[in-house]
Protein backbone atom coordinates (compact mmCIF):
# COMPACT_ATOMS: atom_id res chain seq x y z
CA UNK A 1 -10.29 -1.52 17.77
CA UNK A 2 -11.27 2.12 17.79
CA UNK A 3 -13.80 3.39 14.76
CA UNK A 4 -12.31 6.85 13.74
CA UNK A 5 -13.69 8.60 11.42
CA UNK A 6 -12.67 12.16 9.81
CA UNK A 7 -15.85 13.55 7.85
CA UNK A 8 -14.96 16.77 5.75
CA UNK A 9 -16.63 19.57 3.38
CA UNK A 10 -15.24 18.27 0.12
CA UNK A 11 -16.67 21.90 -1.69
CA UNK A 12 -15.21 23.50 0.95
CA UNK A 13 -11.10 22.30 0.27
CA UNK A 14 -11.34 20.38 4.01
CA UNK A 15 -9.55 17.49 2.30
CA UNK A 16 -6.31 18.68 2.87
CA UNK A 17 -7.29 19.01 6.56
CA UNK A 18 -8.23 15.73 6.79
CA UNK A 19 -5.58 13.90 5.07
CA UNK A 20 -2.90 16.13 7.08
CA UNK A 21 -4.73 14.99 10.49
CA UNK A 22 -5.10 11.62 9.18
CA UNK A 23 -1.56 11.43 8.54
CA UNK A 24 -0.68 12.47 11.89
CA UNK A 25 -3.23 10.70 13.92
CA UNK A 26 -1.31 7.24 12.19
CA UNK A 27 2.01 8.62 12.56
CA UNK A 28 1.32 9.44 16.33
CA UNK A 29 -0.90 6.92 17.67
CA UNK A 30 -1.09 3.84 14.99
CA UNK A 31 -4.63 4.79 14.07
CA UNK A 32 -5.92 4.73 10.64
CA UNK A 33 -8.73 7.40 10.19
CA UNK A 34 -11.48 7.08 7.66
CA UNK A 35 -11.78 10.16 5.58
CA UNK A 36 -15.48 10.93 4.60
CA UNK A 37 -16.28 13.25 2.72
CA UNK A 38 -19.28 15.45 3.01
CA UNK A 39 -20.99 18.94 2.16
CA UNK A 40 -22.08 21.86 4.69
CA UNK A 41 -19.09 22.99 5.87
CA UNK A 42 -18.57 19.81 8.11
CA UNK A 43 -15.66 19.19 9.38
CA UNK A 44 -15.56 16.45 12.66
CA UNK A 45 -13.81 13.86 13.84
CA UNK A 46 -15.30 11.04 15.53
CA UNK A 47 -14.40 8.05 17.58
CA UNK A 48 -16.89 5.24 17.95
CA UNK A 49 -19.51 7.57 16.89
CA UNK A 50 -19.05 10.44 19.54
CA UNK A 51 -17.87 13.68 17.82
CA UNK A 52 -14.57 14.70 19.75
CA UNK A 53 -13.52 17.51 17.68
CA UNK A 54 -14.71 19.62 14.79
CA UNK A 55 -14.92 23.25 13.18
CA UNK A 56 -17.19 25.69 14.52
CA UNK A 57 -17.64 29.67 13.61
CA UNK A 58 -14.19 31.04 14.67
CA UNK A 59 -12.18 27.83 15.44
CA UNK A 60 -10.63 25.22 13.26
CA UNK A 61 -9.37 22.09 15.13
CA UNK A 62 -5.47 21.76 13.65
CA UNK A 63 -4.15 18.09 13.12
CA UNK A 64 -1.69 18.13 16.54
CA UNK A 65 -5.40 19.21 18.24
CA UNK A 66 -7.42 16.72 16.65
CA UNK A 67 -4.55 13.84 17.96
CA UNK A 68 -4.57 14.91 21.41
CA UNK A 69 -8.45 15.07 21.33
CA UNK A 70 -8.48 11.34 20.02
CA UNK A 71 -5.85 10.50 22.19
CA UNK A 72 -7.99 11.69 25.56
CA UNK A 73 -11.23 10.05 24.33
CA UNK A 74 -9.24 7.08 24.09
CA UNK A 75 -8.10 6.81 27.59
């Protein structure tokens, strides 16, 4: 069982982010993400703890990116 975990700005509007990645990370691979929300402009994805992808100035991971990230860290 892989621990996957989708933590996102709530004041920010990342919700919608993480729902859409969420969506396709089950529809993909099977996975069920848990969506946490946070503050900060956060906006990661982990997988047994280890962030694999996440915003930073200039980028913003995009769902397909996020599911071929978790799909590599779980190989």
């Amino acid at each position: 069982m892989t621990d996957l975990s989708i933590i996102y700005c709530r004041p920010c509007g990342y919700e919608k982010r993480a729902r859409e990645a969420a969506a396709l990370l089950r529809e993909r691979l099977a996975l069920d993400a848990e969506l946490v929300p946070g503050k900060g402009g956060v906006f990661e994805v982990k997988v047994d703890g280890k962030v694999i992808a996440k915003r930073v100035k200039g980028h913003f991971p995009d769902a397909a990116e996020i599911v071929t990230a978790v799909a590599a860290a779980r190989a």
